[in-house]
C-alpha atoms as a PDB file:
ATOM      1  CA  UNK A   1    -113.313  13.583 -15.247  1.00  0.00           C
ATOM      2  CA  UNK A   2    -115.648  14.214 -18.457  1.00  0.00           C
ATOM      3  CA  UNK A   3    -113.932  17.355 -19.458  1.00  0.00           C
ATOM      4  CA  UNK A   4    -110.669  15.508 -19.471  1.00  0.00           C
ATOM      5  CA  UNK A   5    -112.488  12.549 -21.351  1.00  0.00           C
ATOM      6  CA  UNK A   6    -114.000  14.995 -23.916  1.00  0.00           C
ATOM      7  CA  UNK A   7    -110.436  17.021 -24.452  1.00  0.00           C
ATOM      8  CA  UNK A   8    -108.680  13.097 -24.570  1.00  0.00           C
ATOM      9  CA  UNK A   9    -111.009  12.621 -27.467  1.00  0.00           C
ATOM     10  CA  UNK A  10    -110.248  15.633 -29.243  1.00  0.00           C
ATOM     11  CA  UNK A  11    -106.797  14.780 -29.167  1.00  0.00           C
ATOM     12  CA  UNK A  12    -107.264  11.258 -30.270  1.00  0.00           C
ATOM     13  CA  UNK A  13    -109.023  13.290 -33.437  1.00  0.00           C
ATOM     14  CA  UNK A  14    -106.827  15.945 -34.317  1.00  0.00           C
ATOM     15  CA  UNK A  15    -103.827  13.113 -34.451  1.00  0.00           C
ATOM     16  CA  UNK A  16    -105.562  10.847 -36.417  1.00  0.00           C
ATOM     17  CA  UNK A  17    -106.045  14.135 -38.823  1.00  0.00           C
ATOM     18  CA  UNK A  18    -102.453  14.961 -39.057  1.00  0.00           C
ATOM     19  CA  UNK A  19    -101.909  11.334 -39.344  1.00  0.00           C
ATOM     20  CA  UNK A  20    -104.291  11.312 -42.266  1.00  0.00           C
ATOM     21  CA  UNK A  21    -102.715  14.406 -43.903  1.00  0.00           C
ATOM     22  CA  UNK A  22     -99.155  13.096 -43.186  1.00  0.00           C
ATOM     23  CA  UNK A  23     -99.643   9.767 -44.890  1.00  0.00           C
ATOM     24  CA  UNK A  24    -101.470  11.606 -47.877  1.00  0.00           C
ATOM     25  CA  UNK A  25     -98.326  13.918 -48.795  1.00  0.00           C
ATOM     26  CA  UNK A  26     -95.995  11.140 -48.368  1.00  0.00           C
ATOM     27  CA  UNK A  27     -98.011   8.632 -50.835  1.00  0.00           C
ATOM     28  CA  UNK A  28     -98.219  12.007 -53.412  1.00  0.00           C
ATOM     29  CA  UNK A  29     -94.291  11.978 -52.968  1.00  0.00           C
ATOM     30  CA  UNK A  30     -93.608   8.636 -53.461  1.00  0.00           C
ATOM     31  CA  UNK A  31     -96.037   8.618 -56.689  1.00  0.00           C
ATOM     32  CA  UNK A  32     -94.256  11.552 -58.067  1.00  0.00           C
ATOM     33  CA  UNK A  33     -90.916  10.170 -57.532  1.00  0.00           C
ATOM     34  CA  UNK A  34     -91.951   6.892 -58.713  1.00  0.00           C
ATOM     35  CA  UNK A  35     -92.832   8.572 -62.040  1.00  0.00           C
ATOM     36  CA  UNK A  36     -89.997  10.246 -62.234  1.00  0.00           C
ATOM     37  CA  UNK A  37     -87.912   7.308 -62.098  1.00  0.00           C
ATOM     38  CA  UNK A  38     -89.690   5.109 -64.678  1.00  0.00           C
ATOM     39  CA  UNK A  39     -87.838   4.842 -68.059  1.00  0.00           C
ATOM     40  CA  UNK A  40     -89.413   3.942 -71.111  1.00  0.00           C
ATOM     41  CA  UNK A  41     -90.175   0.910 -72.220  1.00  0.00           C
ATOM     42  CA  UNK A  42     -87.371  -0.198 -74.780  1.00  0.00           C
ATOM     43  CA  UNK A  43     -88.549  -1.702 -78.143  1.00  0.00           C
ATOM     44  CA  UNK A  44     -88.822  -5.872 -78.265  1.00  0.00           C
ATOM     45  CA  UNK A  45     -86.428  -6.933 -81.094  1.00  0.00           C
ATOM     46  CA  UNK A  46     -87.958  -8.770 -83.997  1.00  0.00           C
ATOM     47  CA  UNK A  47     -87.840 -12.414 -83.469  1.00  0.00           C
ATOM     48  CA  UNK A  48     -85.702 -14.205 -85.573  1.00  0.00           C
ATOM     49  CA  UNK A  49     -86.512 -16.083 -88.803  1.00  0.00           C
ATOM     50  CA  UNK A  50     -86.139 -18.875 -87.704  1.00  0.00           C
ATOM     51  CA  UNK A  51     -88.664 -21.463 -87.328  1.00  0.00           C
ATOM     52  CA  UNK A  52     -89.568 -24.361 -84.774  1.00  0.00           C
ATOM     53  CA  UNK A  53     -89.893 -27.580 -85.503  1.00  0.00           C
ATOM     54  CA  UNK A  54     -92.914 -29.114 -84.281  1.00  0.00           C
ATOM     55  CA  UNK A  55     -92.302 -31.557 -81.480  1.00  0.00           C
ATOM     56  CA  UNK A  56     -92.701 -35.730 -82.294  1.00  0.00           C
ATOM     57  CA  UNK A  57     -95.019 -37.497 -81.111  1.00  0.00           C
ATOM     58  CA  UNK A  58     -93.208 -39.368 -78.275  1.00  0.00           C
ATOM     59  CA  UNK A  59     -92.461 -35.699 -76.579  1.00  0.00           C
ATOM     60  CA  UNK A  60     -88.879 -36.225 -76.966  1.00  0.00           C
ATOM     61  CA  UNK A  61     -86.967 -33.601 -78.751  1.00  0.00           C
ATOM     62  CA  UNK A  62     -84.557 -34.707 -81.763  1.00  0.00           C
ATOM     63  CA  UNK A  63     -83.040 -31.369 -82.447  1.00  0.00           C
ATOM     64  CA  UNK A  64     -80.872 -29.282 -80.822  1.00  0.00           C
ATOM     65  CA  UNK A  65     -82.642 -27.568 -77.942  1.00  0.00           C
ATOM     66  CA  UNK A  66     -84.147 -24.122 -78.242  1.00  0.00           C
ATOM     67  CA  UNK A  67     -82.651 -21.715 -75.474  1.00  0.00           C
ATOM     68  CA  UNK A  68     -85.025 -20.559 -73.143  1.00  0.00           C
ATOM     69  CA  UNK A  69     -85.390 -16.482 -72.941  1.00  0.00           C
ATOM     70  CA  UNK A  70     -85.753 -15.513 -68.958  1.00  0.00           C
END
């Protein structure tokens, strides 16, 4: 029974190593391709001119309202 213990445990290693290697090469893949992928960043576009008005007191706007950028 121990030698088949011992050899059970020697498998239990060597799997975990080729598990370890396995996951290693697939995380270098997926970083290279990741990279590969990645476009640059574009350039913002200058903000306009255009000024706010500061909000009154009350909190209730009396301009138009300002769109929102998502």
């Amino acid at each position: 029974m121990e030698p088949l213990v011992i050899f059970g445990a020697g498998l239990v290693i060597y799997c975990g190593y080729l598990a370890l290697l396995d996951s290693c090469k697939a995380w270098r893949v997926c970083r290279s391709e990741c990279t590969a992928k990645r476009t640059p960043a574009k350039k913002r576009r200058a903000a306009t001119g255009r000024q706010r008005q500061p909000k009154p007191a009350t909190g209730i706007a009396v301009c138009r309202p300002l769109l929102q950028r998502i």
